[in-house]
N, C-alpha and C. Protein backbone atom coordinates (compact mmCIF):
# COMPACT_ATOMS: atom_id res chain seq x y z
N UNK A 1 5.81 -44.22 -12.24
CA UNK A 1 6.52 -43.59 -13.34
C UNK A 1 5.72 -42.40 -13.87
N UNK A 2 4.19 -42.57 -14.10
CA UNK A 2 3.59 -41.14 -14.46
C UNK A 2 3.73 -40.78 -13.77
N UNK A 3 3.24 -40.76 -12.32
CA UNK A 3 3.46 -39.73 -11.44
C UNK A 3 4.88 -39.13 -11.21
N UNK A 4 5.83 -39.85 -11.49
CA UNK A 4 7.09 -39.06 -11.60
C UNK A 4 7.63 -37.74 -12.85
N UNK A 5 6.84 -38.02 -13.99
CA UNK A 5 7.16 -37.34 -15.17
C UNK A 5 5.62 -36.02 -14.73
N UNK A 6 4.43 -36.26 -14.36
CA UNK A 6 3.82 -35.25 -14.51
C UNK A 6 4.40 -34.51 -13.10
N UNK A 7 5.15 -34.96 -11.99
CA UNK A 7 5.82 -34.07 -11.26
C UNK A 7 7.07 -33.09 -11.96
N UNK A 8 7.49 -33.53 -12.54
CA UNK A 8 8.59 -33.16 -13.41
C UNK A 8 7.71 -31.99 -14.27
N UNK A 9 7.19 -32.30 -14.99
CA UNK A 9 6.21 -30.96 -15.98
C UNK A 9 5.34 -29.95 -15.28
N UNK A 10 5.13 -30.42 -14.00
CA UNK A 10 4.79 -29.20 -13.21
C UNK A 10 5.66 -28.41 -12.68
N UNK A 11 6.84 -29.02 -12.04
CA UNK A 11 8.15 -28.66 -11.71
C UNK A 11 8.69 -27.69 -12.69
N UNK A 12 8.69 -27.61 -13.99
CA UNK A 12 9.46 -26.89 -15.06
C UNK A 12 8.10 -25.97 -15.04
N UNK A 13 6.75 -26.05 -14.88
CA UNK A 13 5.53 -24.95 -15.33
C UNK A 13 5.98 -24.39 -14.11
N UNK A 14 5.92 -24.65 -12.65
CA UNK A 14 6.24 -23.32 -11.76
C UNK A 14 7.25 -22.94 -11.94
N UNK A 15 8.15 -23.32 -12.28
CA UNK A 15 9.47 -22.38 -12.49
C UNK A 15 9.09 -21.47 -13.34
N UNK A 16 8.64 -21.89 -14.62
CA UNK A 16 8.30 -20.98 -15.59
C UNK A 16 7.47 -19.55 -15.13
N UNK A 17 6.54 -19.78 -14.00
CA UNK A 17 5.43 -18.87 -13.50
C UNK A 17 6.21 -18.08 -12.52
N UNK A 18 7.15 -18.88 -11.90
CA UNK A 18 7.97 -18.31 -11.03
C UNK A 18 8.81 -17.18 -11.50
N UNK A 19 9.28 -17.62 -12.43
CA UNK A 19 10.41 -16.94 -12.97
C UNK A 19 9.44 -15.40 -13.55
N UNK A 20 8.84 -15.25 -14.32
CA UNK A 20 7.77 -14.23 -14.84
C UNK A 20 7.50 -13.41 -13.68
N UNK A 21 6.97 -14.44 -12.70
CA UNK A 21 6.81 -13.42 -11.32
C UNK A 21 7.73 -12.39 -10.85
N UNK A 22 8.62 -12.84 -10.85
CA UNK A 22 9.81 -12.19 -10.26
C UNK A 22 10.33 -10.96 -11.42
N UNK A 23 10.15 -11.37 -12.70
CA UNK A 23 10.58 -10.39 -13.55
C UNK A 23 9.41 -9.23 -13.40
N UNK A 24 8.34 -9.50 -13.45
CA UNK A 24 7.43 -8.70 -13.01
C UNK A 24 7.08 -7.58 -12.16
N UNK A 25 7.91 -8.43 -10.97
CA UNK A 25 8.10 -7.58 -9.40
C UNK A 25 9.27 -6.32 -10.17
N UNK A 26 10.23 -7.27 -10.63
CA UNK A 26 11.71 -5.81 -10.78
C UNK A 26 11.06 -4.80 -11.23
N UNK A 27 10.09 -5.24 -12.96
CA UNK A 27 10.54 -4.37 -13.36
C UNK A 27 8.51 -3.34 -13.02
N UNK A 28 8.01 -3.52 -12.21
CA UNK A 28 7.15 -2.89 -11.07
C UNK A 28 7.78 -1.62 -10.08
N UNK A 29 8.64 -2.35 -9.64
CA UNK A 29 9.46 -1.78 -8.82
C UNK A 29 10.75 -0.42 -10.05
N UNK A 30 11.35 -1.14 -11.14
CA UNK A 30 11.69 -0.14 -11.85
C UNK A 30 10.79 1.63 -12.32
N UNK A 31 9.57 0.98 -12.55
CA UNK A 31 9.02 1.78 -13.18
C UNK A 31 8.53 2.61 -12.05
N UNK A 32 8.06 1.87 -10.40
CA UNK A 32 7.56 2.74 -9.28
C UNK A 32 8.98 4.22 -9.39
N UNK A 33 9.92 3.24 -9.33
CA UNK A 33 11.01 4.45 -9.19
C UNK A 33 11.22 5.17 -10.47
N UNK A 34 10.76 5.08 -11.91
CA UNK A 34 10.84 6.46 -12.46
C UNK A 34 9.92 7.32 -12.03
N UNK A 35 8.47 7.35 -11.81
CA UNK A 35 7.30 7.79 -11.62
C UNK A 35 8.11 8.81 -10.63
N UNK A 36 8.90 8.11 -9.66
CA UNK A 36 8.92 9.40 -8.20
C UNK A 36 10.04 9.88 -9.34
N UNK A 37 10.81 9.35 -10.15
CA UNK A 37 11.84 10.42 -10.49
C UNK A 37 10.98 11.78 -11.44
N UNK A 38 10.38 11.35 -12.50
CA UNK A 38 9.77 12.52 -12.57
C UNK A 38 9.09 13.39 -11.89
N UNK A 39 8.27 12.62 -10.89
CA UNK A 39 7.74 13.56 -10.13
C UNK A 39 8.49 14.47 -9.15
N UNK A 40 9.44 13.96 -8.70
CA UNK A 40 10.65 14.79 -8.22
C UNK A 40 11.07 15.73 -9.37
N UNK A 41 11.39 15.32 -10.55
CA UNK A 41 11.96 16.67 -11.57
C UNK A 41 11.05 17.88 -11.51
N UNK A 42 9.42 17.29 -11.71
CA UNK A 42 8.70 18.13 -11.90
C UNK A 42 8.32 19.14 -10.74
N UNK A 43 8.75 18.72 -9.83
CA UNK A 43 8.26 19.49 -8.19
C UNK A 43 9.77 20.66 -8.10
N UNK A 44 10.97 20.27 -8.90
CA UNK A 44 11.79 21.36 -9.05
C UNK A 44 11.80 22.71 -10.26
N UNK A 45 11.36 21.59 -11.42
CA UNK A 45 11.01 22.70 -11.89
C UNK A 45 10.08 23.73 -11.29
N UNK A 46 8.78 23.29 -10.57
CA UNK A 46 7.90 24.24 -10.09
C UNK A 46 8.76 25.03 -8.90
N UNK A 47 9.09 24.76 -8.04
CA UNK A 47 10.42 25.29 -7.45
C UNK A 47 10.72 26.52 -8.30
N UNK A 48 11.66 26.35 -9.24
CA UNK A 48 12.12 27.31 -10.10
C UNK A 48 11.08 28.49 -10.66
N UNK A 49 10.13 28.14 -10.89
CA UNK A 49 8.81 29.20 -10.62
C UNK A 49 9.10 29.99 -9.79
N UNK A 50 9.31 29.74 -8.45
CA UNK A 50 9.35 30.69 -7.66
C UNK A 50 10.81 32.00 -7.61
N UNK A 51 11.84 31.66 -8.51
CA UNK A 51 12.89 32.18 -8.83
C UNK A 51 12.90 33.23 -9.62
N UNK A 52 13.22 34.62 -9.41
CA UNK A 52 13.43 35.62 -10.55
C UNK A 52 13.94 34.87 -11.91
N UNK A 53 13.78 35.91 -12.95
CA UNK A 53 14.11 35.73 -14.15
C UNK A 53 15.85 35.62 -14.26
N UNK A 54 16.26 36.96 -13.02
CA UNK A 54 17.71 36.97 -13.19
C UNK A 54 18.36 36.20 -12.17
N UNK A 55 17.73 35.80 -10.94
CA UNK A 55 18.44 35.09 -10.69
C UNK A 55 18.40 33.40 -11.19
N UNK A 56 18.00 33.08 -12.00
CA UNK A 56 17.69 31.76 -12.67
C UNK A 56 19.32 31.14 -13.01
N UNK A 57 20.17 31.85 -13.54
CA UNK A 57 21.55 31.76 -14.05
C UNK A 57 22.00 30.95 -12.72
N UNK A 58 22.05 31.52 -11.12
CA UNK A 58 22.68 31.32 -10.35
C UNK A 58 22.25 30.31 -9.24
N UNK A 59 20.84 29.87 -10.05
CA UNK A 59 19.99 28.93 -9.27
C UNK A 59 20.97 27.64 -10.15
N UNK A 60 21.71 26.99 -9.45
CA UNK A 60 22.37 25.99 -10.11
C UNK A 60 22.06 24.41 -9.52
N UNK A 61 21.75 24.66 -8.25
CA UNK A 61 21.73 23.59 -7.30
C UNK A 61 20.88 23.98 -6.24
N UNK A 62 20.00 22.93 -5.39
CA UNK A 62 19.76 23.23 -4.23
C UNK A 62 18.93 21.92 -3.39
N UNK A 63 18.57 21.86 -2.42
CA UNK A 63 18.36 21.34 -1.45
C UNK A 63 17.20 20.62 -1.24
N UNK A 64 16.42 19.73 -1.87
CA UNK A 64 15.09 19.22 -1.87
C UNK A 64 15.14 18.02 -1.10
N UNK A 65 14.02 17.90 0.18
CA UNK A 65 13.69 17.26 0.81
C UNK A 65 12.60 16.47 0.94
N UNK A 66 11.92 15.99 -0.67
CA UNK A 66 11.01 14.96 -0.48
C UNK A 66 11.49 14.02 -1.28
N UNK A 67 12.60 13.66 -1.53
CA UNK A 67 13.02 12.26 -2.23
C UNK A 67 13.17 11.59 -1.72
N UNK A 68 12.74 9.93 -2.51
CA UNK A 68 12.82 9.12 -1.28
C UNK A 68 12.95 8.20 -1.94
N UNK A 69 14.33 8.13 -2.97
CA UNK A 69 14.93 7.02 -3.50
C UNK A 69 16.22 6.44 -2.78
N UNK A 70 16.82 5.81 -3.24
CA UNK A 70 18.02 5.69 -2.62
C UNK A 70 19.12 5.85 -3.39
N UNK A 71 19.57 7.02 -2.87
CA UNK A 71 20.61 7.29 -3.87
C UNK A 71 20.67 8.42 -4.60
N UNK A 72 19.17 9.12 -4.63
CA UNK A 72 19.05 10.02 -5.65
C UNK A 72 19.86 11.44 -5.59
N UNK A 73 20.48 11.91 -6.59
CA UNK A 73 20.58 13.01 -6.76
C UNK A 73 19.98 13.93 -7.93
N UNK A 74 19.67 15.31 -7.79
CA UNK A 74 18.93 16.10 -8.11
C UNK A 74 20.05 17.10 -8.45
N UNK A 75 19.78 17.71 -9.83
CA UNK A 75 20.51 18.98 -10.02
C UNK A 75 20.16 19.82 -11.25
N UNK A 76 20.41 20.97 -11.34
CA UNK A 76 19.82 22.13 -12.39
C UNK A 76 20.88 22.66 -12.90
N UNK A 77 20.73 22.41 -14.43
CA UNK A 77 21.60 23.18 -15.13
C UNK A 77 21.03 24.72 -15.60
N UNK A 78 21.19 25.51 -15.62
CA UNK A 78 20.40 26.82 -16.60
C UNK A 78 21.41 27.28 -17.34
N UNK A 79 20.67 27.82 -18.47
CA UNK A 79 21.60 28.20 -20.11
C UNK A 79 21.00 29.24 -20.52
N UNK A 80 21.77 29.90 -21.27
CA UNK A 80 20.83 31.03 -21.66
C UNK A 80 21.51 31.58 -23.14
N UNK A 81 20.06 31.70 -23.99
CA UNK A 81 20.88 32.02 -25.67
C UNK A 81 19.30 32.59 -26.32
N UNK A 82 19.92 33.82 -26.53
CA UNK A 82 19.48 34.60 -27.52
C UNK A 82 17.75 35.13 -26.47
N UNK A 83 18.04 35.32 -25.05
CA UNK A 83 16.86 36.13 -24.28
C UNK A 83 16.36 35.16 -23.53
N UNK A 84 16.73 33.72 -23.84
CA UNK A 84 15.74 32.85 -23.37
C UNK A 84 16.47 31.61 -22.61
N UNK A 85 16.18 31.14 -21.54
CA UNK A 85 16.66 30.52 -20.39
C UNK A 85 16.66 29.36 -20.63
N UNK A 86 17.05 28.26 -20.69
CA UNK A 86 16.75 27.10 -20.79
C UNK A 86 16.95 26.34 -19.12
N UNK A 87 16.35 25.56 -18.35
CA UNK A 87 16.77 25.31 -17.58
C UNK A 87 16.34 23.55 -17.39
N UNK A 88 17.46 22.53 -17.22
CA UNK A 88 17.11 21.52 -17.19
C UNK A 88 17.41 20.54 -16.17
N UNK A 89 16.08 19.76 -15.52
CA UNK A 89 16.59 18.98 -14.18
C UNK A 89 16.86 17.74 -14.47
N UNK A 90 17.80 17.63 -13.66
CA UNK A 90 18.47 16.06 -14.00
C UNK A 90 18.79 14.87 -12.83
N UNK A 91 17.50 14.03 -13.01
CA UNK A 91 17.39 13.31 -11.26
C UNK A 91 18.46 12.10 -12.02
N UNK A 92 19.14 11.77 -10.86
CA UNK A 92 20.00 9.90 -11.04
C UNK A 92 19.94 9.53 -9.68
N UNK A 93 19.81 7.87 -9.69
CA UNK A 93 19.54 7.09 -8.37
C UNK A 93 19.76 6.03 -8.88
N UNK A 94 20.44 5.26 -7.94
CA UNK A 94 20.44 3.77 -7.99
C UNK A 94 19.67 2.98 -7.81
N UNK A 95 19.52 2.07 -9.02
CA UNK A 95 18.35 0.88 -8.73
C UNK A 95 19.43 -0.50 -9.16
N UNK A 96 19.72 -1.72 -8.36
CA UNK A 96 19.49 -3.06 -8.16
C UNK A 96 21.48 -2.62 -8.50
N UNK A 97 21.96 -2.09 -8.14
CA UNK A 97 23.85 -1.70 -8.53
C UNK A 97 23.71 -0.94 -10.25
N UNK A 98 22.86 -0.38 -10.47
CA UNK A 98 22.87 0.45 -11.78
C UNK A 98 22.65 1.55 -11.53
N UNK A 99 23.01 2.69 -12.13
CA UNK A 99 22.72 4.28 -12.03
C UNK A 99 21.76 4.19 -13.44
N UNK A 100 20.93 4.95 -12.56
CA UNK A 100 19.35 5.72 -13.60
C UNK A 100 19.47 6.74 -13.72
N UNK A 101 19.00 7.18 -15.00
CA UNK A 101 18.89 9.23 -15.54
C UNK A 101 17.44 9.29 -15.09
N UNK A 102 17.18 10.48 -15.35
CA UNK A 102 16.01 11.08 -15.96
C UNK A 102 16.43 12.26 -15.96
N UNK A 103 15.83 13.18 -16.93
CA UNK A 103 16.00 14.57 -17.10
C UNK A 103 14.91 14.74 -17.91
N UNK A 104 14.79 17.00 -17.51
CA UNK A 104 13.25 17.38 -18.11
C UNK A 104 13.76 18.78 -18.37
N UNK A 105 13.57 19.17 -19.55
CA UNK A 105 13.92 20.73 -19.72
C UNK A 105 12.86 21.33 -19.91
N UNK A 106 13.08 22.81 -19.33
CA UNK A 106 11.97 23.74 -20.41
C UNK A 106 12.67 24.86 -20.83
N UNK A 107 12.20 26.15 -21.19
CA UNK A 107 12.44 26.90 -21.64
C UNK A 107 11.74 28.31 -20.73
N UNK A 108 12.37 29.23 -20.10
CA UNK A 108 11.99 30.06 -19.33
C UNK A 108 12.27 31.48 -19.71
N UNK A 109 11.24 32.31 -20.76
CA UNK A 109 11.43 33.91 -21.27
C UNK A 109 10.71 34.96 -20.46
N UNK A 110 11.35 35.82 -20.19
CA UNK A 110 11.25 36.85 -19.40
C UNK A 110 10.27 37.30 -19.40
């Protein structure tokens, strides 16, 4: 009979350890995948560095080949008010059947 009840209270403690584990792993794995999402935003903005001042308006979209989420898409809005550019990247990718943001603006004057 003890030995049946302290099987039982170990039984409910690994679950307990179990269960933590696993929440652990997701949200490991969540956070691995913002890290590349910013770092992906930030490797476009630098991108955009390399873009004239005027053509910045018409830089709307383009073609980046080091992502390596699943799912991700990448895109650039640019705005412009009162001389000064605003331009902002906006990564989304799927993690576990959910869609993720991230976005990063700056401000780009001539």
């Amino acid at each position: 009979m003890e030995l049946m009840i302290t099987a039982a209270i170990l039984i409910v403690a690994i679950t307990g350890l179990l269960s933590a584990f696993i929440s652990a792993s997701f949200l490991s794995q969540a956070n691995h995948n913002k890290v590349i999402a910013v770092n992906d935003a930030q490797y476009v903005l630098e991108k955009l560095m390399d873009v004239t001042y005027a053509d910045l308006s018409s830089h709307t979209d383009a073609d980046f080949t080091n992502l390596n989420l699943d799912n991700e898409l990448i895109y650039v809005d640019v705005s412009e008010a009162s001389g000064v550019k605003t331009a902002t990247v906006y990564v989304n990718w799927t993690e576990r059947q959910t869609i993720k943001s991230f976005n990063i603006t700056t401000q780009i004057a001539q």
